[in-house]
PDB file of N, CA and C in Angstrom:
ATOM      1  N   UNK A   1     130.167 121.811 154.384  1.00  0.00           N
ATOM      2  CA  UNK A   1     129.399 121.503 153.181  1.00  0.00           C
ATOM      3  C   UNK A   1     129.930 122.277 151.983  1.00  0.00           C
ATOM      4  N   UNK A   2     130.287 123.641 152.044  1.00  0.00           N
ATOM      5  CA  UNK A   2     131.042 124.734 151.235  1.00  0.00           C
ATOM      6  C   UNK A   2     132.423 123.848 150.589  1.00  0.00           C
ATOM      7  N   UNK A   3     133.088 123.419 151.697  1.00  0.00           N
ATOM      8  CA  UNK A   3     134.612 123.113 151.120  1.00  0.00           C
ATOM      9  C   UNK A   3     134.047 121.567 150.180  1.00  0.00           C
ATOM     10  N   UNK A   4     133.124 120.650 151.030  1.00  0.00           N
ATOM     11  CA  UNK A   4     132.755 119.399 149.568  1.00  0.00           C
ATOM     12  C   UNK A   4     132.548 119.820 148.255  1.00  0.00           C
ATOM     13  N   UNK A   5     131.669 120.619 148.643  1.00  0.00           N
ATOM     14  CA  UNK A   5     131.017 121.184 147.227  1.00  0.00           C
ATOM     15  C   UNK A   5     132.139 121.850 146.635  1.00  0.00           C
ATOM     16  N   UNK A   6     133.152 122.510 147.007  1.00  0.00           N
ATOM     17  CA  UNK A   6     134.004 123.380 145.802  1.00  0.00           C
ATOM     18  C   UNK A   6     135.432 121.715 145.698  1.00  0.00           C
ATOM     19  N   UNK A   7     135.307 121.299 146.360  1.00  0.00           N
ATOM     20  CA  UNK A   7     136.206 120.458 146.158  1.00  0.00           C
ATOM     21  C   UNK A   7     135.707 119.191 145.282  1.00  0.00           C
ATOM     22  N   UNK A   8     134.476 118.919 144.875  1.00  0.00           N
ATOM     23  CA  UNK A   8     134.095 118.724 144.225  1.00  0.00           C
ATOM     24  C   UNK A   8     134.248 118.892 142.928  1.00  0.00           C
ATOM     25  N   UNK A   9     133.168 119.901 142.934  1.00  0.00           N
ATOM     26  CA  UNK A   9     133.337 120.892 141.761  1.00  0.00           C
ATOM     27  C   UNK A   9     134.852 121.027 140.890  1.00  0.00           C
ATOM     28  N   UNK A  10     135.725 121.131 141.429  1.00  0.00           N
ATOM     29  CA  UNK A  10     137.274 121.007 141.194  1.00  0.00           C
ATOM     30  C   UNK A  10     137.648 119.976 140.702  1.00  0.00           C
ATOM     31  N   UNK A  11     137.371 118.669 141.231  1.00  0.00           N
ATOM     32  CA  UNK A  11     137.649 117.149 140.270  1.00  0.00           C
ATOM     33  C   UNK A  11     136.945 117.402 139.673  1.00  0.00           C
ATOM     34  N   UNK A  12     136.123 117.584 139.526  1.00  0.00           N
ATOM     35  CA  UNK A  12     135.000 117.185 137.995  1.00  0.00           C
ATOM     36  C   UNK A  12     135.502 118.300 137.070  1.00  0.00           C
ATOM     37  N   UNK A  13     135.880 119.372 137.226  1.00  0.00           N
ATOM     38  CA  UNK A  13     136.628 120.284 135.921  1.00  0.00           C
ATOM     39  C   UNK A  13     137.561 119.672 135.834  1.00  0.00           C
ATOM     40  N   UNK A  14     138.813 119.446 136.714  1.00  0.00           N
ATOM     41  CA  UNK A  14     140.282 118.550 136.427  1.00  0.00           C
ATOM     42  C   UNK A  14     139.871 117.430 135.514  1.00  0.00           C
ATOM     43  N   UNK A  15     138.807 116.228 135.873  1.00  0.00           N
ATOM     44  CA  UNK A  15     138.572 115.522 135.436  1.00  0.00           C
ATOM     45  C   UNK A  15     138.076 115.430 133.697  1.00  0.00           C
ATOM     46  N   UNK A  16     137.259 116.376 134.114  1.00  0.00           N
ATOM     47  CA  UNK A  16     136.979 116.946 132.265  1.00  0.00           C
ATOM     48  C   UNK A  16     138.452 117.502 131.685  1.00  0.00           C
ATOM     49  N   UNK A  17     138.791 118.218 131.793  1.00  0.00           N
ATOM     50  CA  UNK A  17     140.000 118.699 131.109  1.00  0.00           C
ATOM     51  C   UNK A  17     141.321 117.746 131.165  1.00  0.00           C
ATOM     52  N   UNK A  18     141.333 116.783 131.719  1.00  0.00           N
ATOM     53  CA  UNK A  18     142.622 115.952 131.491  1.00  0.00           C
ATOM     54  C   UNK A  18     141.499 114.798 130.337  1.00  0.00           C
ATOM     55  N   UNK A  19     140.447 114.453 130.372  1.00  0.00           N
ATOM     56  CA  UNK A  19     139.551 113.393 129.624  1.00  0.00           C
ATOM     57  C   UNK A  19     139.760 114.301 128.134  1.00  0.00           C
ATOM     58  N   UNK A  20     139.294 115.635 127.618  1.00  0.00           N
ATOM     59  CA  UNK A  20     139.437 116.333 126.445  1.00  0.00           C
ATOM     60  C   UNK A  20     140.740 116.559 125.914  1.00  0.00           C
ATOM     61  N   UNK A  21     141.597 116.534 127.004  1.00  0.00           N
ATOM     62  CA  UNK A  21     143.024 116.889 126.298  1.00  0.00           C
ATOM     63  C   UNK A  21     143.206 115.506 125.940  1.00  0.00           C
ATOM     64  N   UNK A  22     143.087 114.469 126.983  1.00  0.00           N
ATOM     65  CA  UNK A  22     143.422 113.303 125.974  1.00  0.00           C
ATOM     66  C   UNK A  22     142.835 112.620 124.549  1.00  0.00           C
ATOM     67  N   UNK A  23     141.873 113.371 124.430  1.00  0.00           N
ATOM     68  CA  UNK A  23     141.147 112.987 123.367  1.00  0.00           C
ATOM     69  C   UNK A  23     141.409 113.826 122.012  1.00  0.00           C
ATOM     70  N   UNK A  24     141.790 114.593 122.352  1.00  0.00           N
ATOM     71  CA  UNK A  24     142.376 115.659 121.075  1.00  0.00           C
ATOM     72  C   UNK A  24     143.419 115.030 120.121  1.00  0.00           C
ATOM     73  N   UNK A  25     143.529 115.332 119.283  1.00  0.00           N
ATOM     74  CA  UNK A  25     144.665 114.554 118.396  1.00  0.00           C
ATOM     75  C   UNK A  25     145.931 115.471 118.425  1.00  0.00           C
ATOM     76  N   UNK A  26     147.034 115.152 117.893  1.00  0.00           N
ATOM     77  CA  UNK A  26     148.387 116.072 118.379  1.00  0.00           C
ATOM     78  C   UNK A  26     148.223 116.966 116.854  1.00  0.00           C
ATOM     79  N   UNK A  27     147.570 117.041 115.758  1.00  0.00           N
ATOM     80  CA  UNK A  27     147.606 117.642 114.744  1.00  0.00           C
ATOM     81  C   UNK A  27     146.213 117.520 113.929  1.00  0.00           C
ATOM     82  N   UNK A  28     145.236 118.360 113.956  1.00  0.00           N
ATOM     83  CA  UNK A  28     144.111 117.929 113.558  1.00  0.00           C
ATOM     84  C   UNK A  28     144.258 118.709 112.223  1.00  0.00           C
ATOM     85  N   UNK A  29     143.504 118.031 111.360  1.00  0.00           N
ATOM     86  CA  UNK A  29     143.445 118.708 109.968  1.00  0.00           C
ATOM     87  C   UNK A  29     142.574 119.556 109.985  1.00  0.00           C
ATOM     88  N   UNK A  30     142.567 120.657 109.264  1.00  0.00           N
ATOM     89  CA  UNK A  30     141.430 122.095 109.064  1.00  0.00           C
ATOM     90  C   UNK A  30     140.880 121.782 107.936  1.00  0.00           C
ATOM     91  N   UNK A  31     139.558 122.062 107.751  1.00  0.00           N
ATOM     92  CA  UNK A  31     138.799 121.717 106.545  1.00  0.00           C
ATOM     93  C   UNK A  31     139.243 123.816 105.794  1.00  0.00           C
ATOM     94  N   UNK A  32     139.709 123.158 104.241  1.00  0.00           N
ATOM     95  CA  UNK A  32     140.291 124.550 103.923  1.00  0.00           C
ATOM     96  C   UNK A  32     139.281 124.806 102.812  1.00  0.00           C
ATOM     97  N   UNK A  33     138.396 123.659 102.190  1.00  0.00           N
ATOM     98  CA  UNK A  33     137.695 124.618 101.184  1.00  0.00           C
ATOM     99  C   UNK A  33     136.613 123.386 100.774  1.00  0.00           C
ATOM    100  N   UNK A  34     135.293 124.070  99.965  1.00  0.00           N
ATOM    101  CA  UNK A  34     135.025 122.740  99.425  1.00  0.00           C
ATOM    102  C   UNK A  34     134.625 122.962  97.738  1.00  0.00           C
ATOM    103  N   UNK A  35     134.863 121.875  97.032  1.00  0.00           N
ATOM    104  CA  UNK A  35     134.618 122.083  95.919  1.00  0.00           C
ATOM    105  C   UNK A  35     133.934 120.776  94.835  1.00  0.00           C
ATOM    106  N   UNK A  36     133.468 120.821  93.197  1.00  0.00           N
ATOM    107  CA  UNK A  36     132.423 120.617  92.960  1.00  0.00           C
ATOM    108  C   UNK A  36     133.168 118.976  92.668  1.00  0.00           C
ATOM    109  N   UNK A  37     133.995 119.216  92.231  1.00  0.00           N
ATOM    110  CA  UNK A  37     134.937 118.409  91.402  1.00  0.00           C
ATOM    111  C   UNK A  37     136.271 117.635  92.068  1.00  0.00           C
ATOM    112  N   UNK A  38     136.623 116.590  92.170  1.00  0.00           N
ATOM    113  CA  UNK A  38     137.683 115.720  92.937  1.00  0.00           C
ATOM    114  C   UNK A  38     138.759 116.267  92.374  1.00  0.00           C
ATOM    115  N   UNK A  39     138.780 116.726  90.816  1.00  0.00           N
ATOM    116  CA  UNK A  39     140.592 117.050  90.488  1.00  0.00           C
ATOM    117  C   UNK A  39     140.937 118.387  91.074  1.00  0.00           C
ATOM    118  N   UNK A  40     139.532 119.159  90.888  1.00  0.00           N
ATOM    119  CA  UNK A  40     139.723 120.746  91.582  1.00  0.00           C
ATOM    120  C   UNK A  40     140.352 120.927  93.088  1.00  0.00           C
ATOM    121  N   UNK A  41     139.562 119.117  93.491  1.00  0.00           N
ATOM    122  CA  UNK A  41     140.086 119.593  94.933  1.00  0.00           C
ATOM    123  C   UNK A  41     141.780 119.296  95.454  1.00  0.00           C
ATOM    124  N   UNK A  42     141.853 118.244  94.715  1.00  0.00           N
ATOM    125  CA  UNK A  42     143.389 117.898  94.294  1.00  0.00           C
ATOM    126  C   UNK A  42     144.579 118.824  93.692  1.00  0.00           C
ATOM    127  N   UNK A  43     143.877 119.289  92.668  1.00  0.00           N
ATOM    128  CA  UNK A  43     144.609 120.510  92.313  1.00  0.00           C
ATOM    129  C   UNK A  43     144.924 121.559  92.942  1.00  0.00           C
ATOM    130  N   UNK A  44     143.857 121.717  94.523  1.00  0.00           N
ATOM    131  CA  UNK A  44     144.114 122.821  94.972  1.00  0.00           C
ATOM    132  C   UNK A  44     145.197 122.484  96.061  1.00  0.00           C
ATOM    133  N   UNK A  45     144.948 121.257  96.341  1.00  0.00           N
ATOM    134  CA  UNK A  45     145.661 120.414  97.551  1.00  0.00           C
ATOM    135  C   UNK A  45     146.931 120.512  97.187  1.00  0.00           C
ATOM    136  N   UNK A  46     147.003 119.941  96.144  1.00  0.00           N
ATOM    137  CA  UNK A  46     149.153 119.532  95.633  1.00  0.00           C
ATOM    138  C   UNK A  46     149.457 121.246  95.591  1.00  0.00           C
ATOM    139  N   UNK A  47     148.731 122.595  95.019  1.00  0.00           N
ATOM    140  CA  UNK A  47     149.167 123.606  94.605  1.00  0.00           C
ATOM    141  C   UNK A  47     149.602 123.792  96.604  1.00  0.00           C
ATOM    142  N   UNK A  48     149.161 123.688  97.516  1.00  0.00           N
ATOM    143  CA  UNK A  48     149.275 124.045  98.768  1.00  0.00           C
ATOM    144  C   UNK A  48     149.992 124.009  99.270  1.00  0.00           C
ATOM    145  N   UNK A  49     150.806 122.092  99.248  1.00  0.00           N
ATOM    146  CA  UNK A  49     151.814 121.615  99.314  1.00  0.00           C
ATOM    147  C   UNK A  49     153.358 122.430  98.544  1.00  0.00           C
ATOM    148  N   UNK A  50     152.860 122.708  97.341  1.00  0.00           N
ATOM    149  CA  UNK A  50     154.032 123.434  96.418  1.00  0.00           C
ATOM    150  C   UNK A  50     154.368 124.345  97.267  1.00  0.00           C
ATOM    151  N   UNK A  51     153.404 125.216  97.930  1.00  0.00           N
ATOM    152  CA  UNK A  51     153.389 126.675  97.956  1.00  0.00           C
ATOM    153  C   UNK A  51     153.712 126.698  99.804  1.00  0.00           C
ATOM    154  N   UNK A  52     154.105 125.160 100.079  1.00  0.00           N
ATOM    155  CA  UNK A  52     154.296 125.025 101.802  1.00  0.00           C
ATOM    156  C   UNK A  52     153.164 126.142 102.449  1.00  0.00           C
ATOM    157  N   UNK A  53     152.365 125.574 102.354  1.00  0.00           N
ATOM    158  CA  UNK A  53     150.629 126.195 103.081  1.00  0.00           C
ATOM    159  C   UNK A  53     150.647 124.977 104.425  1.00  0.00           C
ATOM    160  N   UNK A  54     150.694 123.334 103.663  1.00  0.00           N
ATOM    161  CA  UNK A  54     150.266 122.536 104.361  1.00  0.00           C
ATOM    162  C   UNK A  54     151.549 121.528 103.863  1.00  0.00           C
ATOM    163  N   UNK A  55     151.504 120.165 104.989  1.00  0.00           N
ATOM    164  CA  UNK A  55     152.288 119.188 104.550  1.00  0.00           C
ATOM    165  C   UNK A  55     151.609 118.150 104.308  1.00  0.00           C
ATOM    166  N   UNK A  56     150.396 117.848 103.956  1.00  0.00           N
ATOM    167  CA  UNK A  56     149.551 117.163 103.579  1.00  0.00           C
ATOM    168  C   UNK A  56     148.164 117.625 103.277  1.00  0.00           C
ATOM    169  N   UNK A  57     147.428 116.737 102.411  1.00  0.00           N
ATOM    170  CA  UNK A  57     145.792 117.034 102.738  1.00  0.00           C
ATOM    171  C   UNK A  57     145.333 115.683 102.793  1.00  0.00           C
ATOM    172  N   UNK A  58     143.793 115.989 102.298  1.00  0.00           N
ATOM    173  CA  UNK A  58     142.973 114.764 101.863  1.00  0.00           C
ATOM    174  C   UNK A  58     142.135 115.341 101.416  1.00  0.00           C
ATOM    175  N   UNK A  59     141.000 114.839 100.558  1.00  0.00           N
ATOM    176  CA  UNK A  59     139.762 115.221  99.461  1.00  0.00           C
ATOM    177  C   UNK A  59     138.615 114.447 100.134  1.00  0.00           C
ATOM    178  N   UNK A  60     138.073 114.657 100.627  1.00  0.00           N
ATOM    179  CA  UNK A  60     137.037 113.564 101.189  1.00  0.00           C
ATOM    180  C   UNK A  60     135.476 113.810 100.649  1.00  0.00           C
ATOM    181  N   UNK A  61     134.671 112.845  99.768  1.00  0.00           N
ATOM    182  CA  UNK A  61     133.722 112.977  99.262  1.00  0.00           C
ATOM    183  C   UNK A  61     132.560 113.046  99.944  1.00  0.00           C
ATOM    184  N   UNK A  62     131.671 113.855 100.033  1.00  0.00           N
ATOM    185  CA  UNK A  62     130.471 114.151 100.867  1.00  0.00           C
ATOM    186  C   UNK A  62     129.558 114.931 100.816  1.00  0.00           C
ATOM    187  N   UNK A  63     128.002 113.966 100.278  1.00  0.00           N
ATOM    188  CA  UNK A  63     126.800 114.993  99.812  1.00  0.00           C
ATOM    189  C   UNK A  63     126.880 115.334  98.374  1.00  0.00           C
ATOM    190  N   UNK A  64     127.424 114.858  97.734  1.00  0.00           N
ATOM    191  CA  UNK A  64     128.316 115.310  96.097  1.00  0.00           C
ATOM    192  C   UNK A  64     129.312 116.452  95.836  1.00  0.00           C
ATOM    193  N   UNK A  65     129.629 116.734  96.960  1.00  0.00           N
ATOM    194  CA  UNK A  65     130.625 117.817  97.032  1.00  0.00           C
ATOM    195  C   UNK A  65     132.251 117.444  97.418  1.00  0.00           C
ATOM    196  N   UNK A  66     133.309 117.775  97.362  1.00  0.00           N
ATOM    197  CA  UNK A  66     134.618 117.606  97.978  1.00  0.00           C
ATOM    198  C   UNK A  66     135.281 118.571  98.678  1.00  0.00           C
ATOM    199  N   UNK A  67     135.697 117.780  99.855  1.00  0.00           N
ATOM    200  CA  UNK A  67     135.784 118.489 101.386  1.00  0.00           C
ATOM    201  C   UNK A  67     137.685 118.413 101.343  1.00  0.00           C
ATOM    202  N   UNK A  68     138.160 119.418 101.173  1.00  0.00           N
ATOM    203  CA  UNK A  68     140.055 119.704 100.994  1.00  0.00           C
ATOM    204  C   UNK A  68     140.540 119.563 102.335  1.00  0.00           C
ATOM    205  N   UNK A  69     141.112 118.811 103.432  1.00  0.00           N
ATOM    206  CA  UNK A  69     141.549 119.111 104.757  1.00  0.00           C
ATOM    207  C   UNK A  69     142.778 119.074 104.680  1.00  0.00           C
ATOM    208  N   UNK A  70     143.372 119.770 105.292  1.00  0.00           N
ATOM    209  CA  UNK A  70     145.094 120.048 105.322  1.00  0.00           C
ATOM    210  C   UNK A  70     145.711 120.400 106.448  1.00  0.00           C
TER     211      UNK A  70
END
């Protein structure tokens, strides 16, 4: 009954952890700041890029605020 149960127990972690890794993306964006104004957030975005911080962002509007991910 000992060895079902841990052998068990064992697929169902394998099983979870191969299901989450596949679900992960290969590069997820970090939310880096938020601010009041769309050019502020732009402005901070392209300055990032200049300054090779990030190789992209996005500004995403939400709640009346702007969300910088990079």
């Amino acid at each position: 009954m000992r060895k079902v149960r841990t052998l068990l127990v064992a697929a169902f972690l394998t099983t979870g952890l191969a299901l989450s890794v596949g679900v992960a993306p290969a590069q997820a964006a970090t939310l880096r700041n938020v601010y009041y104004y769309d050019w502020d957030c732009h402005r901070v975005g392209n300055l990032g890029i200049q300054e090779g911080r990030w190789a992209s962002y996005t500004c995403t509007p939400q709640s009346g605020f702007w969300f910088l991910y990079a």
